[in-house]
Protein backbone atom coordinates (compact mmCIF):
# COMPACT_ATOMS: atom_id res chain seq x y z
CA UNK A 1 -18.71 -74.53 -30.15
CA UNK A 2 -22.07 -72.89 -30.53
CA UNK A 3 -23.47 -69.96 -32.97
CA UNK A 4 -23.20 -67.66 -30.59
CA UNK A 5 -19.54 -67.56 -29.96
CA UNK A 6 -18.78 -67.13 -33.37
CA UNK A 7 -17.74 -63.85 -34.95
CA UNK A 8 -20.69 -61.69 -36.02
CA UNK A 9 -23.28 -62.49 -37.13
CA UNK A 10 -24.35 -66.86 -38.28
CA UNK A 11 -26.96 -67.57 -40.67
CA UNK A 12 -27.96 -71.58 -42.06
CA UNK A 13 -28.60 -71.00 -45.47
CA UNK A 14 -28.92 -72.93 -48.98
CA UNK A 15 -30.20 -76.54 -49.04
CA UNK A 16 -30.70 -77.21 -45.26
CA UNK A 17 -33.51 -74.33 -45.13
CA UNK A 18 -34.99 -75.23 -48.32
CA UNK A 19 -35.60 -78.70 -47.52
CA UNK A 20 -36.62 -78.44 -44.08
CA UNK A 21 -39.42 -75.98 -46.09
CA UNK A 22 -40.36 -78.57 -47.96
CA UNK A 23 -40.37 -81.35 -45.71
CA UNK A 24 -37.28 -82.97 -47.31
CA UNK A 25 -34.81 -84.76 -45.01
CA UNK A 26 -31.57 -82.61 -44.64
CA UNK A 27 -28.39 -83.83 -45.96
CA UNK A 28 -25.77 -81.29 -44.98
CA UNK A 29 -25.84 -77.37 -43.43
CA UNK A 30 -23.88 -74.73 -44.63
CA UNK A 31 -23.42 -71.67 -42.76
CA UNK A 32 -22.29 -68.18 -43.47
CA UNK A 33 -20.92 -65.75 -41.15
CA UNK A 34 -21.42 -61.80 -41.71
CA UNK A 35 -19.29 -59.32 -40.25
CA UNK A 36 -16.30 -61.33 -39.91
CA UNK A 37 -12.81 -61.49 -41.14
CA UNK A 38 -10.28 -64.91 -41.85
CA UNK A 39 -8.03 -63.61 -38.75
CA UNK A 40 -11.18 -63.98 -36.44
CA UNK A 41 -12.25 -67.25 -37.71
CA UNK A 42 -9.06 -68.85 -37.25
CA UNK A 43 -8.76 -66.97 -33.86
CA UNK A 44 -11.62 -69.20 -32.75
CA UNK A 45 -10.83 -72.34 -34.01
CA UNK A 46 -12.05 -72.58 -37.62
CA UNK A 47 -9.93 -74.50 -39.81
CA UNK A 48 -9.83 -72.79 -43.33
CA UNK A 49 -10.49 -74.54 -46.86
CA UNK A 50 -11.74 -72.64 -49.28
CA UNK A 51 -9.17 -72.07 -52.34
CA UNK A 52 -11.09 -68.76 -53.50
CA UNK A 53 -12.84 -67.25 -51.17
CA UNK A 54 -12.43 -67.76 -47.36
CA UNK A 55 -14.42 -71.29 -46.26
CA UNK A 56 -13.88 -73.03 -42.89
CA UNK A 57 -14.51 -75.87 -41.47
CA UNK A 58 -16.32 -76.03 -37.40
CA UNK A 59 -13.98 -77.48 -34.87
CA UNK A 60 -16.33 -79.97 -33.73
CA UNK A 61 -19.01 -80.57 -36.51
CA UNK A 62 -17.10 -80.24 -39.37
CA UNK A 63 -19.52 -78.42 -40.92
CA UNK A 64 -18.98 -75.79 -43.60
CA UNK A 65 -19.01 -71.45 -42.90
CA UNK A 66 -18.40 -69.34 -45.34
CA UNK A 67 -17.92 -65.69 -44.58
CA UNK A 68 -20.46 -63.05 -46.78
CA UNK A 69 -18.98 -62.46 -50.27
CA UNK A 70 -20.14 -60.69 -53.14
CA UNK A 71 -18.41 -61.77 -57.06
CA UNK A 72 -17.56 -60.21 -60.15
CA UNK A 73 -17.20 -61.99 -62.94
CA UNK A 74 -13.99 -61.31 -64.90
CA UNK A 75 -13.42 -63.62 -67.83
CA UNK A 76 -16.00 -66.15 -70.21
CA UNK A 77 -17.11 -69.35 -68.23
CA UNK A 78 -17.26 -70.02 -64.89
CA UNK A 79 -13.50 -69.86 -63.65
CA UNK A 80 -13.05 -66.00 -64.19
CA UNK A 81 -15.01 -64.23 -61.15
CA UNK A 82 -13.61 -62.36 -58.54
CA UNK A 83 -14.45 -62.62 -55.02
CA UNK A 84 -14.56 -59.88 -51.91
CA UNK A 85 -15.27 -61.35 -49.00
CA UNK A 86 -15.56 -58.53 -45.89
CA UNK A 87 -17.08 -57.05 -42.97
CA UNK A 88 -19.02 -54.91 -44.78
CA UNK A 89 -20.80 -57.48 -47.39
CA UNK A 90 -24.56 -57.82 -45.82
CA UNK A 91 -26.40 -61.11 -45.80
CA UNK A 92 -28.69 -59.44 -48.73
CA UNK A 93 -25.55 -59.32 -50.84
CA UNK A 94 -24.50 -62.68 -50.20
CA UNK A 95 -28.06 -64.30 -51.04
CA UNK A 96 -28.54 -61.84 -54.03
CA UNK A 97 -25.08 -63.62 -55.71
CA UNK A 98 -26.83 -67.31 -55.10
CA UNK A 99 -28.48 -69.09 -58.37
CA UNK A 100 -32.35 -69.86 -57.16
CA UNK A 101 -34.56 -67.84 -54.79
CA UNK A 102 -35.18 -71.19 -52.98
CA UNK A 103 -31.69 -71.67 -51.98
CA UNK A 104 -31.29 -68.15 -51.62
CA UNK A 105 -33.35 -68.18 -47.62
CA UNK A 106 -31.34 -67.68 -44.76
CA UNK A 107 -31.98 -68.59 -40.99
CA UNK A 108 -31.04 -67.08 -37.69
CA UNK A 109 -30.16 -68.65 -34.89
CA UNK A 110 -33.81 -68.21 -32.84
CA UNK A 111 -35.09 -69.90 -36.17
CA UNK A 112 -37.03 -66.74 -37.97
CA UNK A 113 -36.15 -66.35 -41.74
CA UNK A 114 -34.85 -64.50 -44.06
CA UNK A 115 -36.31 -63.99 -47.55
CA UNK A 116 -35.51 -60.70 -49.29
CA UNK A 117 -35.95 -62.33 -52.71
CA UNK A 118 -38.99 -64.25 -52.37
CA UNK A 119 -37.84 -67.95 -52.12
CA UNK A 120 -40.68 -68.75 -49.23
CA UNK A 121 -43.28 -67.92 -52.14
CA UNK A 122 -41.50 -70.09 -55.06
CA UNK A 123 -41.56 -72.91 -52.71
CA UNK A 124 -44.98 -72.38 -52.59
CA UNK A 125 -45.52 -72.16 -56.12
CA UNK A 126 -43.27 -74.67 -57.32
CA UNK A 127 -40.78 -72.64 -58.95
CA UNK A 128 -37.08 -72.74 -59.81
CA UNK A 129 -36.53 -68.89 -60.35
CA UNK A 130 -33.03 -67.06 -60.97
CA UNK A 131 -32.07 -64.53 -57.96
CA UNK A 132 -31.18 -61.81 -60.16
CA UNK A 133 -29.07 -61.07 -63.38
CA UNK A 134 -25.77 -62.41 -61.60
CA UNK A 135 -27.39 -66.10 -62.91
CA UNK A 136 -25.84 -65.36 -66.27
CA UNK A 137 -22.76 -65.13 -65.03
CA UNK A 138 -22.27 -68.81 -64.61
CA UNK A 139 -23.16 -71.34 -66.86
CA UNK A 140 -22.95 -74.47 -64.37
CA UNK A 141 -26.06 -72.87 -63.01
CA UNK A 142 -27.54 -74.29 -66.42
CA UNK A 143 -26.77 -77.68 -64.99
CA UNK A 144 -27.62 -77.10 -61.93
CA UNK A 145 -31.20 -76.16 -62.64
CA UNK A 146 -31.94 -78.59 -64.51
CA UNK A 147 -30.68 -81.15 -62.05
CA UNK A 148 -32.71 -79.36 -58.95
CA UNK A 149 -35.85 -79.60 -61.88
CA UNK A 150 -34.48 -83.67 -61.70
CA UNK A 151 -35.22 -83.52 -57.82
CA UNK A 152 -38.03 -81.56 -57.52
CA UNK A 153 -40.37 -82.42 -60.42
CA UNK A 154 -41.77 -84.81 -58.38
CA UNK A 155 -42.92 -82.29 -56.12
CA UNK A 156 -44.18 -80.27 -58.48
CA UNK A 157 -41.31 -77.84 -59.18
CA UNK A 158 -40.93 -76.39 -62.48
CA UNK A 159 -38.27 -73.92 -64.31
CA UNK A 160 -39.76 -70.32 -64.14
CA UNK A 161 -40.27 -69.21 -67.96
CA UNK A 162 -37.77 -66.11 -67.11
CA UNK A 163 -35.40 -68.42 -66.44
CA UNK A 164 -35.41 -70.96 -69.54
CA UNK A 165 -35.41 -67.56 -70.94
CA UNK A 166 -32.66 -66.40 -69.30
CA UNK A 167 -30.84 -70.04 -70.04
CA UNK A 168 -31.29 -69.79 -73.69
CA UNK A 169 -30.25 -66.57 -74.08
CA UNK A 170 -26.64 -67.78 -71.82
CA UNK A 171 -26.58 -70.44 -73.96
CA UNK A 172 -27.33 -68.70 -77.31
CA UNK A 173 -24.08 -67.17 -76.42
CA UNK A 174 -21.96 -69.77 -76.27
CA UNK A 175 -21.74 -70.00 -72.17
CA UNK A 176 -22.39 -73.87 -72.25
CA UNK A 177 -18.74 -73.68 -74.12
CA UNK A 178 -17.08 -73.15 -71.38
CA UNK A 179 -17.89 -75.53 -68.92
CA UNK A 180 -15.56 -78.21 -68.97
CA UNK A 181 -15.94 -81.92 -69.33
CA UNK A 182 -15.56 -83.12 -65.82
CA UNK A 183 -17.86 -80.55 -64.52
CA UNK A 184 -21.05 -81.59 -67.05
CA UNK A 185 -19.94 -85.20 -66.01
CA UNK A 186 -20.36 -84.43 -62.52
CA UNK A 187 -23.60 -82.83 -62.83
CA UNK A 188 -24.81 -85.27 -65.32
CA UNK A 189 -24.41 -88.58 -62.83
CA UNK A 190 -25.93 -86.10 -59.99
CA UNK A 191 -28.73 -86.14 -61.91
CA UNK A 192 -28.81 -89.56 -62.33
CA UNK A 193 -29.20 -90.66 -58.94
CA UNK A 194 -32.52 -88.06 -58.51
CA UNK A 195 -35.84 -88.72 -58.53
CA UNK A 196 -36.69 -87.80 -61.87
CA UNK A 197 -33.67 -87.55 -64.47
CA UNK A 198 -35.49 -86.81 -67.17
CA UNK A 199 -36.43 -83.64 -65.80
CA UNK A 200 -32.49 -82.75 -65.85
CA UNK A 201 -32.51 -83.48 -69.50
CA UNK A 202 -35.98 -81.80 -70.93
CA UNK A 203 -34.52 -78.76 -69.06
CA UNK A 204 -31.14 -79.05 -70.99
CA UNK A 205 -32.81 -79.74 -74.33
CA UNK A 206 -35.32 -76.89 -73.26
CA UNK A 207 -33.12 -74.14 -73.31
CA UNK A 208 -30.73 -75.69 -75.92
CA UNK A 209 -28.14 -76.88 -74.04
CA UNK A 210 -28.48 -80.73 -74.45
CA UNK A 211 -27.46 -79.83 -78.42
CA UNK A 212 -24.27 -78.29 -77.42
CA UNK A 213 -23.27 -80.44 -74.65
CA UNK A 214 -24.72 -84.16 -76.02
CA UNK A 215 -25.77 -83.70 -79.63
CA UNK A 216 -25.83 -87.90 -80.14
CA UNK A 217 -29.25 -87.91 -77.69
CA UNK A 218 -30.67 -84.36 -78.98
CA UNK A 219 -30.34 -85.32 -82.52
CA UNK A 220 -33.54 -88.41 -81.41
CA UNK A 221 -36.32 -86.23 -81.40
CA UNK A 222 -38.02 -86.51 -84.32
CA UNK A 223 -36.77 -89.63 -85.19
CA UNK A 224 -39.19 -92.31 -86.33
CA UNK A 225 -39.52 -95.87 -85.13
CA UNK A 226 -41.63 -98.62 -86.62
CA UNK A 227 -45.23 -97.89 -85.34
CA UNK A 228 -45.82 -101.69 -84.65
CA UNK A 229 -43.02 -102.06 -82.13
CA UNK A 230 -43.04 -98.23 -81.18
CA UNK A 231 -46.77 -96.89 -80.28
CA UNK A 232 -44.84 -93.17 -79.33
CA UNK A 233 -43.03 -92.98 -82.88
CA UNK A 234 -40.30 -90.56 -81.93
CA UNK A 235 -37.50 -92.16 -80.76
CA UNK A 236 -36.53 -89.10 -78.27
CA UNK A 237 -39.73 -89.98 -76.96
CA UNK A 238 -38.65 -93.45 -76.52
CA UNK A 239 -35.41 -93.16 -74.42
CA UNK A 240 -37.08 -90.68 -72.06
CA UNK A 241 -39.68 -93.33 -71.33
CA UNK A 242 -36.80 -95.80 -71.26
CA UNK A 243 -34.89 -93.65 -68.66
CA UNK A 244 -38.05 -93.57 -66.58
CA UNK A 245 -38.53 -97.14 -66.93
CA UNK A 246 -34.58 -97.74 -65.41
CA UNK A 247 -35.28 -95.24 -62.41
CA UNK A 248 -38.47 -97.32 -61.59
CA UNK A 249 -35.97 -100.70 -61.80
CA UNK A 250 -32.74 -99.71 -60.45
CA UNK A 251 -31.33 -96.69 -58.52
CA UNK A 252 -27.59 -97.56 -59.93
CA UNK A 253 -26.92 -94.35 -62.00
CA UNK A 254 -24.70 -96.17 -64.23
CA UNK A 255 -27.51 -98.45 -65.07
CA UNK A 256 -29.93 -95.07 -66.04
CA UNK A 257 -27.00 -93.73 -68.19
CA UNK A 258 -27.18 -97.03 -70.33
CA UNK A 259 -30.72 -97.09 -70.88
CA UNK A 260 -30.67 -93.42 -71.73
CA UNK A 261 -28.07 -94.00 -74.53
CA UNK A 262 -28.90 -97.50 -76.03
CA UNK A 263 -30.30 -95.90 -78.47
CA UNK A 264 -27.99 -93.40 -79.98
CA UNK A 265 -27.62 -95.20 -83.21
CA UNK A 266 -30.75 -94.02 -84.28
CA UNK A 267 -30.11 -90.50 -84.55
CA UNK A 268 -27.02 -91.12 -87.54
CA UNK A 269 -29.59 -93.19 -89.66
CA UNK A 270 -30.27 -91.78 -92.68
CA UNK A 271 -33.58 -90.39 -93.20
CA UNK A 272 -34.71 -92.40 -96.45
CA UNK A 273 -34.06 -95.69 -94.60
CA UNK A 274 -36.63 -94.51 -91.28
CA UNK A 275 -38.47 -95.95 -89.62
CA UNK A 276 -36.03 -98.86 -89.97
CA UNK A 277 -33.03 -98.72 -87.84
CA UNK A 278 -31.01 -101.36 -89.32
CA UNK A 279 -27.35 -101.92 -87.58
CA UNK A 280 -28.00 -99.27 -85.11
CA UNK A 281 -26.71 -101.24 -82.45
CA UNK A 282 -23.34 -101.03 -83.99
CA UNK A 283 -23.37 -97.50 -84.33
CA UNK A 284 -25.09 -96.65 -80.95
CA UNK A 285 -21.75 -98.56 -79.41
CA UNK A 286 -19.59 -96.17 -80.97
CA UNK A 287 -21.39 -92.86 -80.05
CA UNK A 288 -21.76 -93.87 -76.83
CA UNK A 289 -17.64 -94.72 -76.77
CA UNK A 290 -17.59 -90.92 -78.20
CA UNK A 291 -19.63 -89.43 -75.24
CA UNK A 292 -17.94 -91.30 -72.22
CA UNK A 293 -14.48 -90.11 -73.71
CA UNK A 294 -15.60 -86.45 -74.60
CA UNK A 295 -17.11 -86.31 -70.74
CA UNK A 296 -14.23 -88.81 -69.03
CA UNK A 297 -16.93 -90.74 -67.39
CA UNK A 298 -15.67 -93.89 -65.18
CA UNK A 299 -15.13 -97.67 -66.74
CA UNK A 300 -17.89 -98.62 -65.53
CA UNK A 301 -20.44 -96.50 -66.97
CA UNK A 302 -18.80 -96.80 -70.32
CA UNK A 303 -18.99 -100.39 -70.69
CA UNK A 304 -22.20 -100.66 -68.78
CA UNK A 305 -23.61 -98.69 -71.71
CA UNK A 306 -21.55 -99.76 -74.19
CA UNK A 307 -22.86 -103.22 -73.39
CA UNK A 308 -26.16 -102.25 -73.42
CA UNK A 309 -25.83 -100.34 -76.77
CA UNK A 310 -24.18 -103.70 -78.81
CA UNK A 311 -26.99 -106.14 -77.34
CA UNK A 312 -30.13 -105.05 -76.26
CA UNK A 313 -31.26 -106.70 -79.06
CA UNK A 314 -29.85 -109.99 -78.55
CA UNK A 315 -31.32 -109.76 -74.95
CA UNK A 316 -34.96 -108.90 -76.61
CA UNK A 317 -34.52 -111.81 -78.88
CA UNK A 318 -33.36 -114.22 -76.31
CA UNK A 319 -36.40 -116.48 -76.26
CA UNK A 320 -35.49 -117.54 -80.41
CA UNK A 321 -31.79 -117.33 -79.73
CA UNK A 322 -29.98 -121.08 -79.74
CA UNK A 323 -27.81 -122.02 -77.05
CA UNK A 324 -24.53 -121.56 -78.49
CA UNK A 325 -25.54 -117.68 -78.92
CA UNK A 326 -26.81 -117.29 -75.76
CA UNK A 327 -23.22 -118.39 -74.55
CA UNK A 328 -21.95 -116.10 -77.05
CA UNK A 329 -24.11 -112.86 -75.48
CA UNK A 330 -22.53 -114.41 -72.05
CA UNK A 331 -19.03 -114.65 -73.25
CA UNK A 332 -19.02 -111.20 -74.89
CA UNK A 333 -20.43 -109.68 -71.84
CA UNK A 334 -18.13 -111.07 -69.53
CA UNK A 335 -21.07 -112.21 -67.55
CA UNK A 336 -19.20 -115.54 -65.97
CA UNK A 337 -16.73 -113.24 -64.16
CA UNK A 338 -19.35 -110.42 -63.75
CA UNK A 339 -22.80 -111.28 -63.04
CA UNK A 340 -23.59 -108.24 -60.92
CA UNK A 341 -22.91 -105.90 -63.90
CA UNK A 342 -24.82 -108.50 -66.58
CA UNK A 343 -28.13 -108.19 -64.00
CA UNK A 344 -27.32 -104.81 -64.97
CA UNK A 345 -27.33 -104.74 -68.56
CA UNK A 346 -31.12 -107.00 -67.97
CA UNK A 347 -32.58 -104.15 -65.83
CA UNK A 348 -31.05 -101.47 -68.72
CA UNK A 349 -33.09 -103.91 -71.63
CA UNK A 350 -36.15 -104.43 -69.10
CA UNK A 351 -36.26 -100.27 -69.16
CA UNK A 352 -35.73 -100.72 -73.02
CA UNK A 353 -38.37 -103.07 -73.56
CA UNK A 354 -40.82 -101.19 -70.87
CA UNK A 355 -40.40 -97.75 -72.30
CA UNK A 356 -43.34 -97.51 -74.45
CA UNK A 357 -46.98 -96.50 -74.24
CA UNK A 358 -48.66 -99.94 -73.55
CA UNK A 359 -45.69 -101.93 -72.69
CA UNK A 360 -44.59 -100.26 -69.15
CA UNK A 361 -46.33 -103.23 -66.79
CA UNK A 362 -45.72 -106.27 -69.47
CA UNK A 363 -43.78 -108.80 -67.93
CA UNK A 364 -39.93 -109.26 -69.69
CA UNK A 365 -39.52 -113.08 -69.60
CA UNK A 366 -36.09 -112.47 -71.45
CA UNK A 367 -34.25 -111.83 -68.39
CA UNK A 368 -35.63 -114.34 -66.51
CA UNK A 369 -34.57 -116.76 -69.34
CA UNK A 370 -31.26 -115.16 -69.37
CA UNK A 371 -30.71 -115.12 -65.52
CA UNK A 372 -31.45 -118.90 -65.38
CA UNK A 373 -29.47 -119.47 -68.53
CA UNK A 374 -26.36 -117.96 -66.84
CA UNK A 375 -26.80 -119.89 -63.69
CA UNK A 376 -27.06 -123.04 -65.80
CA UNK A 377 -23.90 -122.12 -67.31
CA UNK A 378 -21.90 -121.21 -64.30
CA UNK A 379 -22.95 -124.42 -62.52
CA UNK A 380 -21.48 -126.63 -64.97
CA UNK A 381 -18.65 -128.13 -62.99
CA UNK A 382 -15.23 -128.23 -64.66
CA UNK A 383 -13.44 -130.96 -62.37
CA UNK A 384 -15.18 -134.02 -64.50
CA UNK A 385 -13.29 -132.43 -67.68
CA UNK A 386 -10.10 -132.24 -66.15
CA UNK A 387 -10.52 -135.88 -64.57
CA UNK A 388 -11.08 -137.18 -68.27
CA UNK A 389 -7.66 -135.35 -69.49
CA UNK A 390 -9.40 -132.43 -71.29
CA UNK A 391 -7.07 -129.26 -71.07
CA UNK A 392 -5.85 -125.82 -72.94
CA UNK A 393 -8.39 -125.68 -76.33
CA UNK A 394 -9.63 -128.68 -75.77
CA UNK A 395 -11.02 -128.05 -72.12
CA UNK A 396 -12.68 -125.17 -73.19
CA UNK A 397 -14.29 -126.42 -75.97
CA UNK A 398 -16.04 -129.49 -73.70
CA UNK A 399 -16.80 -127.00 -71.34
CA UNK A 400 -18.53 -124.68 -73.89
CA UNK A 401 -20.39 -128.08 -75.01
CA UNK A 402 -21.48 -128.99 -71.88
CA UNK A 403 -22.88 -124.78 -70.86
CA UNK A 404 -24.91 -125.19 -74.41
CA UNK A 405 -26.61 -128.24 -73.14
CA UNK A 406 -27.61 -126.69 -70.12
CA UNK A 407 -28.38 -123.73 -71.43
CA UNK A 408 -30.34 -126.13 -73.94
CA UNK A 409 -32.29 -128.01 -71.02
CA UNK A 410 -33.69 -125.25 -69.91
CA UNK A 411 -37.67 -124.57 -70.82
CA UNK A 412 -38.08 -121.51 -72.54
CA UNK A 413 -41.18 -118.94 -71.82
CA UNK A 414 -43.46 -117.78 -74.46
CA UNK A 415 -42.44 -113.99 -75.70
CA UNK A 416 -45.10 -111.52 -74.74
């Protein structure tokens, strides 16, 4: 079914025409239809889904159209709006109710755009601008600008002053409040997976959001590390170089998250024991426990960071560490039964270790020590030990034994 056999009027709009604009590759098109009704859509074979406002889905592609709406918002937050979706709502009044200009271009079917709030120019400028006052409205759109600043900053893309402005002032009064934990969650690990997460959380902290919505990693800026080990001092400072670091190593989300939050500890130390962090580790565990829970993030980001948290040290010290604690680090990791997520915890302490002014190209012999270490370990065969009669304590114990020696045999690399 083409375009032109649809009800009134078809426009692409949102992503689709902003990245084509840019050059981006397109990931999905969304369509809306003007000067139709939910009888006539169904009439031609539309299928609907949309819970609060009318949303269908194309016969053959699949693909979303949404008729022309206009919203009112109702109630605090972002559930109370009310939506009027008619004939009579114009294209204008469907882009003026979108968040940023850019995603706020339509195009017709003989490919000719339209702009009537100026989203061609902050393409060219490399903004992220609010349509119009309706932004305030909705606090995800907080989230979701900083996470389009996370995509985009590479490009160039910045926040628009009147909008940080506008942010603040929405979250000045208590908008960030409402949103609810799943949402934040699902715009937080979004974030993740762009090209530049820290962009997502400068934004937050920018307008004041990242102290409402994750006060454990707002409370590091201006928190001092030792100078000697720490060229940039703040320890804010630190993790955003860390997260940088981990999107440069891996693109596993969950393995950005627990770089970003290693560190939390810090920021509950009391000020007349700075710059010394001592037993942060500890401490950075449990606020990290505190965040997953508060945002109901999956299993395996929690313990990926939660990992990370307890022993980035002992993975920084691994070159002085004796073989029996080296089995230890393995044993409390679970890394015999899972190696894929203890290669994760090493790229999380690589970022770690990388994240400082100097230190981002220095090679990390630790996990290369620690990688061979565990495939020592795991290659110790067990059949011998149950040939000579060893079982229950007793079999572990040899077995333990015999991982320490080869763990022991192994030639350890000078630390950088």
């Amino acid at each position: 079914m083409s375009r032109a056999r649809l009800p009134g009027e078809t426009y692409l709009v949102g992503g689709a025409v902003r990245d084509r604009l840019l050059g981006l590759p397109v990931r999905e098109r969304d369509w809306v239809v003007v000067g139709s009704t939910p009888e006539e859509m169904r009439a031609r074979g539309f299928r609907p889904v949309g819970k609060d406002f009318p949303v269908f889905l194309h016969p053959q592609t699949q693909e979303e159209y949404a008729l022309a709406r206009t919203e009112r918002k109702t109630a605090p937050g972002y559930h109370g709006f009310v939506f009027h979706a008619a004939p009579d709502v114009s294209l204008e009044d469907d882009l003026r109710r979108r968040d940023l200009t850019i995603n706020a271009i339509a195009e017709r079917a003989d490919g000719t755009l339209v702009d009537p709030y100026g989203g061609q120019q902050d393409l060219e400028r490399r903004l992220l601008r609010h349509v119009s006052s309706a932004f305030a409205e909705d606090p995800v759109r907080i989230l979701r600008v900083a996470r389009f600043a996370a995509r985009l900053a590479p490009l160039g893309f910045r926040v628009a002053d009147e909008t940080l402005a506008l942010m603040r002032t929405m979250t000045d009064a208590g908008e960030v409040n409402a949103l609810v934990p799943e949402r934040v969650w699902q715009e937080l690990a979004r974030a993740l997976g762009e090209p530049a997460p820290r962009a997502f959380f400068e934004t937050l902290r920018a307008c004041g959001a990242l102290a409402r919505l994750m006060p454990e990693l707002d409370r590091l800026w201006g928190v001092p590390q030792p100078p000697q080990y720490h060229p940039e001092i703040d320890t804010g400072d630190h993790v955003m170089r860390v997260l940088d670091q981990s999107v440069i190593l891996s693109p596993e989300p969950a393995t950005r998250f627990a770089a970003l939050l290693h560190d939390l500890g810090k920021g509950t130390t009391p000020p007349e024991q700075w710059p010394r962090h001592i037993g942060h580790e500890q401490r950075s565990e449990q606020l990290v426990l505190d965040v997953c829970t508060r945002f109901k993030a999956p299993n395996e980001f929690r313990d990926l960071a939660r990992l990370v948290a307890r022993e980035h040290g002992n993975a920084h010290r691994a070159l002085e560490l004796c073989p029996t604690t080296v089995l230890k680090l393995f044993e409390g990791s679970d890394a015999f039964r899972r190696p894929e997520r203890f290669e994760q915890f090493l790229l999380a302490c690589e970022a770690d270790a990388r994240g400082r002014p100097g230190y981002e190209t220095r090679p990390y012999p630790q996990a290369d020590f620690l990688r061979a270490a565990l495939a020592a370990a795991r290659a110790v065969p067990v059949q011998p030990l149950l040939t000579q009669g060893h079982k229950g304590a007793q079999l572990a114990e040899h077995l333990h034994r015999a991982r320490a020696n080869a763990v022991g045999a192994l030639p350890r690399p000078e630390s950088d």
